[in-house]
C-alpha atoms as a PDB file:
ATOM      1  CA  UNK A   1     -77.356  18.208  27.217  1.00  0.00           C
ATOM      2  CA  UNK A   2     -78.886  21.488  27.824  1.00  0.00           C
ATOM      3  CA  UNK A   3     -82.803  22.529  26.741  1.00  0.00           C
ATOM      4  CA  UNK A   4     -83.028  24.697  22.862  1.00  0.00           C
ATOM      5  CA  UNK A   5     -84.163  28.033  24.187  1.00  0.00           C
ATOM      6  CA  UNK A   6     -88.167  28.954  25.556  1.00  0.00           C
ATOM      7  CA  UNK A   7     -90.357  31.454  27.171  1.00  0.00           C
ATOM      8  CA  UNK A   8     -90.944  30.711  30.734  1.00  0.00           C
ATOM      9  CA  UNK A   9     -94.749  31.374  31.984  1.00  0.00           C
ATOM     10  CA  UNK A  10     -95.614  31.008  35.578  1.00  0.00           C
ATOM     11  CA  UNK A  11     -99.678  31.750  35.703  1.00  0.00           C
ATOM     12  CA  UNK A  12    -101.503  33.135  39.065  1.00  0.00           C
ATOM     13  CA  UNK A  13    -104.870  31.042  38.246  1.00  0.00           C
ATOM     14  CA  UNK A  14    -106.487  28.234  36.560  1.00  0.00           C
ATOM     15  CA  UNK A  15    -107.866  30.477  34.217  1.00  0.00           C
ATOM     16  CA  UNK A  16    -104.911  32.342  33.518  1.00  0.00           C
ATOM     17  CA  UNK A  17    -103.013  29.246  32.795  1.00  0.00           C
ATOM     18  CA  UNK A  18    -105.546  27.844  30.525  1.00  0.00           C
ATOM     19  CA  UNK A  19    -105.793  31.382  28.686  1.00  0.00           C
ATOM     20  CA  UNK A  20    -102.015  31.470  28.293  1.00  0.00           C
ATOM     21  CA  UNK A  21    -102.366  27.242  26.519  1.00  0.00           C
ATOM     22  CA  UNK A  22    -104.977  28.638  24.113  1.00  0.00           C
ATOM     23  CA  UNK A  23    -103.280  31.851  22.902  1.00  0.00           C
ATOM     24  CA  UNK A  24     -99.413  30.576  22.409  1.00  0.00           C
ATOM     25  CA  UNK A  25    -101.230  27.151  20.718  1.00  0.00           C
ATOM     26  CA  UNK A  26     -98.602  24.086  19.551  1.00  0.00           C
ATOM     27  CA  UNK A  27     -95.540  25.964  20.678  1.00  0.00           C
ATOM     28  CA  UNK A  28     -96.746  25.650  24.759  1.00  0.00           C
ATOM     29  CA  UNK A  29     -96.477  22.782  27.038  1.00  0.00           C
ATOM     30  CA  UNK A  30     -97.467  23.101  30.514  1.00  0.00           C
ATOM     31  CA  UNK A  31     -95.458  21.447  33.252  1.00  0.00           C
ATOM     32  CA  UNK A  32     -95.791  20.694  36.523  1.00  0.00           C
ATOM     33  CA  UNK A  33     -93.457  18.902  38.415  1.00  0.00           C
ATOM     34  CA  UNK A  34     -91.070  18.541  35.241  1.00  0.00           C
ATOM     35  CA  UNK A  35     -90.048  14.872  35.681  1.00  0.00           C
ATOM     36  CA  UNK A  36     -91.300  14.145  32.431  1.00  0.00           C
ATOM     37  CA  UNK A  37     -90.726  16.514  29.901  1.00  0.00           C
ATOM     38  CA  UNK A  38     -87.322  18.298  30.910  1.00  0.00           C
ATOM     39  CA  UNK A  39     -85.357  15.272  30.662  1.00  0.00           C
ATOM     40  CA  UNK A  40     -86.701  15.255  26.681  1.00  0.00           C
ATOM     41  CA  UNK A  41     -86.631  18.832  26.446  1.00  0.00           C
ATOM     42  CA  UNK A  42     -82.493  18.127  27.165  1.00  0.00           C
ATOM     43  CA  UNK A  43     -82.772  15.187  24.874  1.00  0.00           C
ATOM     44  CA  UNK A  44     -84.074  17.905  22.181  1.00  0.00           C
ATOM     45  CA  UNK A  45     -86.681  14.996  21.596  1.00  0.00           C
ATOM     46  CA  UNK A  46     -89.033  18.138  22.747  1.00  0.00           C
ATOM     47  CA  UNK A  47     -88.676  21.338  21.725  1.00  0.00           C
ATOM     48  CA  UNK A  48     -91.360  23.595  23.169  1.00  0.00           C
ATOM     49  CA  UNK A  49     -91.051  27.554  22.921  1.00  0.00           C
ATOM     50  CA  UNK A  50     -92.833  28.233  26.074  1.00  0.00           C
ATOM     51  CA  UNK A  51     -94.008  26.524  29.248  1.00  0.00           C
ATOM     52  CA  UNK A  52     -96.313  27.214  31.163  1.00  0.00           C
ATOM     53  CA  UNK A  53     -95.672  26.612  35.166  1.00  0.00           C
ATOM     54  CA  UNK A  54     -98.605  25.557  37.150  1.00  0.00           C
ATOM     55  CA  UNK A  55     -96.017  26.023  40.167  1.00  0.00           C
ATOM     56  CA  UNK A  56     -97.530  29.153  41.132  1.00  0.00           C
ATOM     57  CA  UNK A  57    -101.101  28.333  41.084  1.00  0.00           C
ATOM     58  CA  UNK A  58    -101.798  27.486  44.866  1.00  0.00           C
ATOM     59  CA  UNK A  59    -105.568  26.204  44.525  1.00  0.00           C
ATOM     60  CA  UNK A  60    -104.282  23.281  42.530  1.00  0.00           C
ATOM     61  CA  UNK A  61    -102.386  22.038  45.773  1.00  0.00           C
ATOM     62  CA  UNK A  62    -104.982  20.508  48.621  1.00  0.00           C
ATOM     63  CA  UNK A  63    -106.248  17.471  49.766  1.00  0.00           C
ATOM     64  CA  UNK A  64    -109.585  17.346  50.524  1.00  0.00           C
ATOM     65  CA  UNK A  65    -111.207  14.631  52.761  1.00  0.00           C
ATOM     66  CA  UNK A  66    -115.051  15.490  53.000  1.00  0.00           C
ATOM     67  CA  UNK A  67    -117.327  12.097  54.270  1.00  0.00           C
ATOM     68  CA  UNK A  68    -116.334   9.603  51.240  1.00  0.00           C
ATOM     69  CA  UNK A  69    -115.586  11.848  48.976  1.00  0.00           C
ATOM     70  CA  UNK A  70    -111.645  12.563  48.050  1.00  0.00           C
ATOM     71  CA  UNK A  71    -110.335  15.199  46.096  1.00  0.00           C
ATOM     72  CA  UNK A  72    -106.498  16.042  45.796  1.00  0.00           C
ATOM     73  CA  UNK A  73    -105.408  19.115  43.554  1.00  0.00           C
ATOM     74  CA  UNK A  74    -103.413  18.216  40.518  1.00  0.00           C
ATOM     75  CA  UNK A  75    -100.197  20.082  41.713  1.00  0.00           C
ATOM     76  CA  UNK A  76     -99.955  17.774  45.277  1.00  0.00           C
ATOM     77  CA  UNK A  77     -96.802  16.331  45.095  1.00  0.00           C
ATOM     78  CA  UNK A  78     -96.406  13.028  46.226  1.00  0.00           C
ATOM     79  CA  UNK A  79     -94.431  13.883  49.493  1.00  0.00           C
ATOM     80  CA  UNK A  80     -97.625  15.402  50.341  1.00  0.00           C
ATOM     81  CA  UNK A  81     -99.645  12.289  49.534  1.00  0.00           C
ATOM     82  CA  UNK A  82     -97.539  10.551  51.647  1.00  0.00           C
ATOM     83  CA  UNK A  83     -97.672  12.882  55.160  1.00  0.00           C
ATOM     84  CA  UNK A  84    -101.521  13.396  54.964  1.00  0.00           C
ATOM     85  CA  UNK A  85    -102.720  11.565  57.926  1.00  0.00           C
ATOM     86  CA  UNK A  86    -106.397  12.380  56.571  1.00  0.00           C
ATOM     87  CA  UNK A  87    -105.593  10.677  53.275  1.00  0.00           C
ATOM     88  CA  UNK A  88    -103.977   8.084  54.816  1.00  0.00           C
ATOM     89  CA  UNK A  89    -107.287   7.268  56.615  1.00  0.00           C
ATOM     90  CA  UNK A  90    -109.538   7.563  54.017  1.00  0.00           C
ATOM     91  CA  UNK A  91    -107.090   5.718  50.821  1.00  0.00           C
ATOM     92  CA  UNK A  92    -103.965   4.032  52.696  1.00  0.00           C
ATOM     93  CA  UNK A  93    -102.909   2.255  48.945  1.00  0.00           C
ATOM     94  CA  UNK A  94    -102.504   6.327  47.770  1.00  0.00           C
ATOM     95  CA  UNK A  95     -99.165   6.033  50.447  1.00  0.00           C
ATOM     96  CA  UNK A  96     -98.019   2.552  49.536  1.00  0.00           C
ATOM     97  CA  UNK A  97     -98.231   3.593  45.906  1.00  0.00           C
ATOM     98  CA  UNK A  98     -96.459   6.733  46.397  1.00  0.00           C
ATOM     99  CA  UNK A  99     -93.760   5.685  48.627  1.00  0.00           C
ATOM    100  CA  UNK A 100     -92.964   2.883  45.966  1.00  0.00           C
ATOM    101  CA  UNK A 101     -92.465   6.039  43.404  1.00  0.00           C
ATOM    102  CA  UNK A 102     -89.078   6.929  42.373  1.00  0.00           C
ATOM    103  CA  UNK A 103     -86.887   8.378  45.889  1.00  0.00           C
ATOM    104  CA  UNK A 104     -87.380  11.006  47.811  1.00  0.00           C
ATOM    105  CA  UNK A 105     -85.807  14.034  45.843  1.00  0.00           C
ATOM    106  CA  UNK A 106     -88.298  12.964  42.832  1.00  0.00           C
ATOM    107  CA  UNK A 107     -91.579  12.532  45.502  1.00  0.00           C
ATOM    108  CA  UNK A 108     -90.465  16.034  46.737  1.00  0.00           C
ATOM    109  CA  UNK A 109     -91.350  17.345  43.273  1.00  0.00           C
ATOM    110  CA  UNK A 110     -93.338  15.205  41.370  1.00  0.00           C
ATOM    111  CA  UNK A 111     -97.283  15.572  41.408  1.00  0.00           C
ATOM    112  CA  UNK A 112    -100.416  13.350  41.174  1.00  0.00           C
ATOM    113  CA  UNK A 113    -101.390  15.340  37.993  1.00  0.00           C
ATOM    114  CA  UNK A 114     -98.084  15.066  36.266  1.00  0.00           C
ATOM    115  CA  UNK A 115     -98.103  11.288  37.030  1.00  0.00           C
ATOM    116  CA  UNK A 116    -101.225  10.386  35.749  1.00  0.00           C
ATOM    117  CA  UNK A 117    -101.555  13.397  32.905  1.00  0.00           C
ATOM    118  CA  UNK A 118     -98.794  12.568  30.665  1.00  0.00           C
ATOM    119  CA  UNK A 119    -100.147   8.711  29.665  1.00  0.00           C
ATOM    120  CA  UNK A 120     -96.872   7.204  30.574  1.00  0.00           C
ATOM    121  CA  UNK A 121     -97.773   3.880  30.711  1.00  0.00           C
ATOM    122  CA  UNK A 122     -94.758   3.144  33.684  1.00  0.00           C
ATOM    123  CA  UNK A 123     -96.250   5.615  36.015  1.00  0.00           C
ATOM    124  CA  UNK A 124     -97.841   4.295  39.280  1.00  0.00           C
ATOM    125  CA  UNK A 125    -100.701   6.289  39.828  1.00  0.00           C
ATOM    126  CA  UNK A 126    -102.743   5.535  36.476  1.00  0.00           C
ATOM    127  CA  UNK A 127    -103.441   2.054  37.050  1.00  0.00           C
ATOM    128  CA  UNK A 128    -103.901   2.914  41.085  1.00  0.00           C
ATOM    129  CA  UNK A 129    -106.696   5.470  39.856  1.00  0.00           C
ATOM    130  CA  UNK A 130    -108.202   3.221  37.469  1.00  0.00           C
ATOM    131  CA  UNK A 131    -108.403   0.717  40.513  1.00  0.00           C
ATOM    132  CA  UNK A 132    -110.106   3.560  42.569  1.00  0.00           C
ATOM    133  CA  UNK A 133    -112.309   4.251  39.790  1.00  0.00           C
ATOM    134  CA  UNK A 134    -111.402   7.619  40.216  1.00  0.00           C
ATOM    135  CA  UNK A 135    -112.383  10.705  38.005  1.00  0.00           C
ATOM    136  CA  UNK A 136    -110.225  13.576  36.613  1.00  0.00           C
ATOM    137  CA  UNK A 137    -111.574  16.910  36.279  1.00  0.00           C
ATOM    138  CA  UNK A 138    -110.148  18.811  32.913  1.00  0.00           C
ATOM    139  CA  UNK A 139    -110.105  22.577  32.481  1.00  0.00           C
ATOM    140  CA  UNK A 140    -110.103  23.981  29.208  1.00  0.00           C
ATOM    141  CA  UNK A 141    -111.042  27.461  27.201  1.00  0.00           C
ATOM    142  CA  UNK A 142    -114.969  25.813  26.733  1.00  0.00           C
ATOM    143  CA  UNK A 143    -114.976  25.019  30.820  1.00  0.00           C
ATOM    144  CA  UNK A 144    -114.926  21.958  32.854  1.00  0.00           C
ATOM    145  CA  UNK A 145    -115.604  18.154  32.107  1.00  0.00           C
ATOM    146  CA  UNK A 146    -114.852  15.267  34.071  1.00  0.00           C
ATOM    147  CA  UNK A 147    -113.398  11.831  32.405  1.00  0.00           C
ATOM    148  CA  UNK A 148    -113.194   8.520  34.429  1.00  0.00           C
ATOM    149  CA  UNK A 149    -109.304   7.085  34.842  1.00  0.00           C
ATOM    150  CA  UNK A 150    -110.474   4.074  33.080  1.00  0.00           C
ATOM    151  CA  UNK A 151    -111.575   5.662  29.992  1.00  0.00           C
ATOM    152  CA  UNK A 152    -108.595   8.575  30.394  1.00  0.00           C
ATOM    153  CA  UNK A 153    -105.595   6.394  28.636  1.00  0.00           C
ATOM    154  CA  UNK A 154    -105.815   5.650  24.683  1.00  0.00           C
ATOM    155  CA  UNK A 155    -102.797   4.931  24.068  1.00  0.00           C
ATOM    156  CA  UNK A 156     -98.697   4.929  25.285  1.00  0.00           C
ATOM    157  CA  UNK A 157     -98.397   8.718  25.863  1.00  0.00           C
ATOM    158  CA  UNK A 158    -102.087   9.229  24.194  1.00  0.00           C
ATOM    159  CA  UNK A 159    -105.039  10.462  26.518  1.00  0.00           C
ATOM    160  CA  UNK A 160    -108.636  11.808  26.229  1.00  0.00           C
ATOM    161  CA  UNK A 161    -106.968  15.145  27.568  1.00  0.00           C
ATOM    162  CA  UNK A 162    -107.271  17.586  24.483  1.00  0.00           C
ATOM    163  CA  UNK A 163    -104.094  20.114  24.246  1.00  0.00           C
ATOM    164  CA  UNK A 164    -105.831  23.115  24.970  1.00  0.00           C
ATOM    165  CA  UNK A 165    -106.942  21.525  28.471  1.00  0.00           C
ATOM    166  CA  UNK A 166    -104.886  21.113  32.142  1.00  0.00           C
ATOM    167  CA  UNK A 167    -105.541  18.477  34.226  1.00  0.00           C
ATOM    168  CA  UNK A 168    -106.804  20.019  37.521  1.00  0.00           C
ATOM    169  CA  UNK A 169    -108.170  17.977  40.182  1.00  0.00           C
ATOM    170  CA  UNK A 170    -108.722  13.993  40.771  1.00  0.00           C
ATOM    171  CA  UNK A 171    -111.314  12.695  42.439  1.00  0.00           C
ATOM    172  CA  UNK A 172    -112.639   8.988  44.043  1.00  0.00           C
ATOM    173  CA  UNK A 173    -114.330   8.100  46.947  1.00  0.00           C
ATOM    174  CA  UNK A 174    -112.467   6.702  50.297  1.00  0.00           C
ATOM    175  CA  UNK A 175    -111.700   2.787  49.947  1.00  0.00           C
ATOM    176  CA  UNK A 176    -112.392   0.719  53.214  1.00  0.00           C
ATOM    177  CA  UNK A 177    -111.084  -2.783  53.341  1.00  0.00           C
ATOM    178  CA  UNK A 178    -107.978  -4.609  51.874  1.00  0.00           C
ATOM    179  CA  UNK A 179    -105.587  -2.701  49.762  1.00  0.00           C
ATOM    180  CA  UNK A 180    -102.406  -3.330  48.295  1.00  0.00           C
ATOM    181  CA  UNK A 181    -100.275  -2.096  45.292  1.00  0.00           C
ATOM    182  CA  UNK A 182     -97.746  -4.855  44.271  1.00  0.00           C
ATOM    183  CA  UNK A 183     -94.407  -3.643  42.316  1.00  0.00           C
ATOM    184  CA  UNK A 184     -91.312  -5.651  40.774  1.00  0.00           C
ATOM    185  CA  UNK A 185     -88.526  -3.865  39.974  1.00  0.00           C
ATOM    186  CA  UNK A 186     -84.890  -3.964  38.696  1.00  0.00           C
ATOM    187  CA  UNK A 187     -83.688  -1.486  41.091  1.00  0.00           C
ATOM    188  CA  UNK A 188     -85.050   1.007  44.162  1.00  0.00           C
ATOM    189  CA  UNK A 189     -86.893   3.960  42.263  1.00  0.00           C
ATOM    190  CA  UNK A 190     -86.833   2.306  38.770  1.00  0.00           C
ATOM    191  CA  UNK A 191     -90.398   2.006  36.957  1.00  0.00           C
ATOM    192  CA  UNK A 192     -91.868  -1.199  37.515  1.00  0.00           C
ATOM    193  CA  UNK A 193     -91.211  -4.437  35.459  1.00  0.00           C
ATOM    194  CA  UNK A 194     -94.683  -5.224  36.540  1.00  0.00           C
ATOM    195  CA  UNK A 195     -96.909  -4.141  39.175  1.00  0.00           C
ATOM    196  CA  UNK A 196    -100.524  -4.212  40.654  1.00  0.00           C
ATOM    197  CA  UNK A 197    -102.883  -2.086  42.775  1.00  0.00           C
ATOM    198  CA  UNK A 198    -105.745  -4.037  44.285  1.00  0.00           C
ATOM    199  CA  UNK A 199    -108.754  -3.429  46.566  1.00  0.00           C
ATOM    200  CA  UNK A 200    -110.944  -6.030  48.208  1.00  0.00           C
ATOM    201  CA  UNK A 201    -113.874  -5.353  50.560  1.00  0.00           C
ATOM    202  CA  UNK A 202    -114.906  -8.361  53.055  1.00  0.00           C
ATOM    203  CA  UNK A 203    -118.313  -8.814  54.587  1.00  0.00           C
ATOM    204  CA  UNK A 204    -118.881  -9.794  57.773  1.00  0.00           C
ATOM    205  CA  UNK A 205    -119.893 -13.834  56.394  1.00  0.00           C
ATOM    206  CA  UNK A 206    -115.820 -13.689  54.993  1.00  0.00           C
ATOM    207  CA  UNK A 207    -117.631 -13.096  51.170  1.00  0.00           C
ATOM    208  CA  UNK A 208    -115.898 -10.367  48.698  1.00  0.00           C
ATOM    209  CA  UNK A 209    -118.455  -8.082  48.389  1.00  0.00           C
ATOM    210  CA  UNK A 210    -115.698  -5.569  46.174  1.00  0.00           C
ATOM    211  CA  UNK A 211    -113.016  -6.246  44.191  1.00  0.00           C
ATOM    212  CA  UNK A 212    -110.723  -3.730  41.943  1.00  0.00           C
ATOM    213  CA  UNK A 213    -107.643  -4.700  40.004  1.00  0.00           C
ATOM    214  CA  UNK A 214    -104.890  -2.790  37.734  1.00  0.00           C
ATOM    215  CA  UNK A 215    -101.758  -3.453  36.652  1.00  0.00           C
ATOM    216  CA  UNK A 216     -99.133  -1.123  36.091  1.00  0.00           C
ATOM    217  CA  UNK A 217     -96.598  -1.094  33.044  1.00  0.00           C
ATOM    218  CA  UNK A 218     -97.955  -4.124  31.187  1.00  0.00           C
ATOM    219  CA  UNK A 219     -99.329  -2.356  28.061  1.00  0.00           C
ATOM    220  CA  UNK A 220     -99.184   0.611  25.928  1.00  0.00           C
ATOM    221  CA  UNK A 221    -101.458   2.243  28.926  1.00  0.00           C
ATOM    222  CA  UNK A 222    -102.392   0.615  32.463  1.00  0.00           C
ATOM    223  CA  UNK A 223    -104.781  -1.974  32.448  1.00  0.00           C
ATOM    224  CA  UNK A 224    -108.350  -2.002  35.025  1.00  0.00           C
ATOM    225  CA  UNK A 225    -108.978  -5.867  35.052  1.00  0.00           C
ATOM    226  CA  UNK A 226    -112.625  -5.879  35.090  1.00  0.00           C
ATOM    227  CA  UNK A 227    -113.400 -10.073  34.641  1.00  0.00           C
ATOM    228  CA  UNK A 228    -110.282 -10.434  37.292  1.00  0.00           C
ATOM    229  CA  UNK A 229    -111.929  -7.990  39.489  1.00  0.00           C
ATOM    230  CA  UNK A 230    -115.761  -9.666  38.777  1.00  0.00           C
ATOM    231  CA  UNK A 231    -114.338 -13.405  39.286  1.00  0.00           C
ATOM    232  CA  UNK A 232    -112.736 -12.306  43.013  1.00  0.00           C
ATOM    233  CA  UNK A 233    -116.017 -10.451  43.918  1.00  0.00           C
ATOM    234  CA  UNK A 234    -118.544 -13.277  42.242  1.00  0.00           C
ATOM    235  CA  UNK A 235    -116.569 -16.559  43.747  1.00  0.00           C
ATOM    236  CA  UNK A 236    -114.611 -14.875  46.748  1.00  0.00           C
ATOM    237  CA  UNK A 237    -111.105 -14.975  47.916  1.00  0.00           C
ATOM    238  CA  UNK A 238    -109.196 -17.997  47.904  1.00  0.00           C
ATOM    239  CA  UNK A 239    -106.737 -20.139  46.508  1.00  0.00           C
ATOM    240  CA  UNK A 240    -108.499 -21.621  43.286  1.00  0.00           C
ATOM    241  CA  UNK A 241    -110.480 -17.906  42.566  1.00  0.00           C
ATOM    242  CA  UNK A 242    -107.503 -15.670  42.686  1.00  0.00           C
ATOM    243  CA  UNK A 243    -105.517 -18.483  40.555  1.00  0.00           C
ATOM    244  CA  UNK A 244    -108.477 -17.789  37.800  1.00  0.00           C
ATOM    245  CA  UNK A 245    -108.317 -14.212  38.504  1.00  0.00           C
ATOM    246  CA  UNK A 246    -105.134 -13.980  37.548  1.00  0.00           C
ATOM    247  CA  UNK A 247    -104.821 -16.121  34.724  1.00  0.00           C
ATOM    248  CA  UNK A 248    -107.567 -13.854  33.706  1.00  0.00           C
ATOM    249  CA  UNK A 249    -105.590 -10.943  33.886  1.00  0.00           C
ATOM    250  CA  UNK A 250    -102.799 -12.334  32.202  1.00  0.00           C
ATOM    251  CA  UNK A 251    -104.706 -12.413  28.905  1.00  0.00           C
ATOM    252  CA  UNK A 252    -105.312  -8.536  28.563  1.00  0.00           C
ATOM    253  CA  UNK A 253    -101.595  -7.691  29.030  1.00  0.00           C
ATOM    254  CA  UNK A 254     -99.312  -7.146  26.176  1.00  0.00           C
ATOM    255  CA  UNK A 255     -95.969  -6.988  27.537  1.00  0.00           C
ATOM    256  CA  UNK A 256     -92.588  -6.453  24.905  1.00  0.00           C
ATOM    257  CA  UNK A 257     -89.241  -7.280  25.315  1.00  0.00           C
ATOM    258  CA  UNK A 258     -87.123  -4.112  26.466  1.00  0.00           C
ATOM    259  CA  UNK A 259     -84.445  -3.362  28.663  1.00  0.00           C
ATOM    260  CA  UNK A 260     -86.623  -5.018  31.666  1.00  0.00           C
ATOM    261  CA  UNK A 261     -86.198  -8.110  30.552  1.00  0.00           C
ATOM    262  CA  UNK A 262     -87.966  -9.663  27.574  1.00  0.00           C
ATOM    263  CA  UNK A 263     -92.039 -10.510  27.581  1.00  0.00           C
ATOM    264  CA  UNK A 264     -92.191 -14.193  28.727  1.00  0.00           C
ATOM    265  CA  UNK A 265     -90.227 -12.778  31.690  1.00  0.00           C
ATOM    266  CA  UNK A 266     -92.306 -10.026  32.668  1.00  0.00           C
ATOM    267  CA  UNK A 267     -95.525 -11.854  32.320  1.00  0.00           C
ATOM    268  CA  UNK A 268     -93.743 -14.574  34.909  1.00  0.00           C
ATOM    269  CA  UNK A 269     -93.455 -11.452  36.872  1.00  0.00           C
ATOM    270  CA  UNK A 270     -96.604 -10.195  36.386  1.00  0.00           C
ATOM    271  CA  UNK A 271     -98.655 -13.348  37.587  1.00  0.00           C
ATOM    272  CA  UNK A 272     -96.505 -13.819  40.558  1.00  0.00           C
ATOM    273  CA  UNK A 273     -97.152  -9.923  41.698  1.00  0.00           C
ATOM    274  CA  UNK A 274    -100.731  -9.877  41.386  1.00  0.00           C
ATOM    275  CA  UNK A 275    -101.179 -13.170  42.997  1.00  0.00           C
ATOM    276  CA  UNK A 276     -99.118 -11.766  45.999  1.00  0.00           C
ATOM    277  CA  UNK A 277    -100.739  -8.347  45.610  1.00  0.00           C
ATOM    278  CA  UNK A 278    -104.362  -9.994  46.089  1.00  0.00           C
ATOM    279  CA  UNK A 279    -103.292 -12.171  48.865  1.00  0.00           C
ATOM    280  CA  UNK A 280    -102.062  -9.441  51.061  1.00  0.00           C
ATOM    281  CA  UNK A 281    -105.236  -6.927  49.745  1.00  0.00           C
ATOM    282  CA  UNK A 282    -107.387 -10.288  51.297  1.00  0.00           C
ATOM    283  CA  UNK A 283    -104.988 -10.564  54.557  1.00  0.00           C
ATOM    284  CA  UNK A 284    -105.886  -6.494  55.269  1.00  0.00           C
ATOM    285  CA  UNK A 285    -109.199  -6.672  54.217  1.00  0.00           C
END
């Protein structure tokens, strides 16, 4: 199917972007790397009468590595999150996430903002930012405000992003130690039946002195496991600890049957990936 007709806008600026979203109201949708909404714009399930094109606005793409601080430019696709060599040194999971995303034609043209914007609850990079505790920085007509990942996603599709505001920047600070993001799927670029980003810091003594964990695509929005994550950190790494870590995390999921199999499946799936996903975080750490 083919898109009902719109009004193409491709701003300069932030500002002229977010000036364009206020005037033209209900009737605009931004996009960025499209992914998302064209497929329903040819579905007619949306029907917008303008877009707005963030394409054009070049301060939205950088990565910027300064001491532990990270920030990456909502626009960044994630081919670029996959060549940066300084990214890759200060948050190696941000590669194996991305290179787990889709195939290459998508990564080419997909961007972190779009991915973790649009509360799709099968995207990769929410639950990955959640397990950075990473922050996103929202521009809207009364300025700037910053919201944490893990308070960002309300609901399937539903985020504390008001329509008036874009998405503009995310930002964490650089993870040393064990990383891993875990992901079970039907095919090679599908969304995942079940998946897991995890970060674990070792001290010298073999303790856990850190210990993040998300999953990815087991709720109406991605899940940071906060008792998992305190149990790993509280009574280390090892066989009986990550078996109560994950049971742990198996009780805040809420999986349904769907056309990935049915719910007792994918929790099956789910324990099996995060156990995996925290042994090899451990083995790197």
């Amino acid at each position: 199917m083919i898109t009902g007709n719109f009004e193409y806008h491709q701003p300069g600026s932030v500002p002229e972007a977010v000036a364009l979203l206020s005037d033209l109201g209900d009737e605009a949708r931004v996009i960025a790397g499209g992914h998302s909404l064209i497929p329903t714009m040819k579905l007619r399930l949306a029907m917008p009468e303008h877009l707005i094109d963030l394409q054009g606005i070049s301060e939205l793409k950088n990565i910027a590595v300064s001491g532990s601080d990270v920030r990456i430019g909502a626009m960044t696709t994630q081919a670029e999150l996959i060549t940066s060599e300084q990214l890759l040194k200060a948050a190696p999971i941000i590669r194996e996430t991305a290179l787990q995303i889709a195939d290459p034609q998508v990564r080419y043209m997909g961007t972190i903002g779009g991915n973790v914007a649009n509360g799709d609850p099968g995207n990769d990079m929410p639950a990955l930012m959640q397990c950075l505790d990473a922050t996103f920085v929202l521009q809207g007509p009364d300025g700037e405000r910053l919201v944490q990942a893990r308070e960002f996603y309300e609901a399937a599709y539903f985020t504390a992003r008001d329509d008036l505001e874009i998405l503009t920047e995310v930002r964490f600070s650089a993870c040393a130690g064990g990383f891993s993001y875990g992901k079970q799927k039907r095919k090679i670029g599908d969304y995942a039946t079940a998946a897991a980003a995890v970060l674990l810091t070792k001290s010298a003594d073999g303790s856990c002195t850190h210990a993040s964990v998300a999953l990815t695509n087991l709720a109406d929005t991605p899940l940071y496991c906060a008792d998992a994550s305190a149990l790993l950190q509280s009574k280390g790494v090892n066989d009986a600890s990550i078996a109560e870590a994950v049971e742990s995390a198996m009780e805040q999921i809420e999986p349904v049957d769907d056309n990935r199999g049915p719910a007792e499946f994918k929790r099956h799936a789910a324990a099996i990936i995060l156990t995996r996903t925290i042994q090899e975080a451990w083995s790197r750490a």
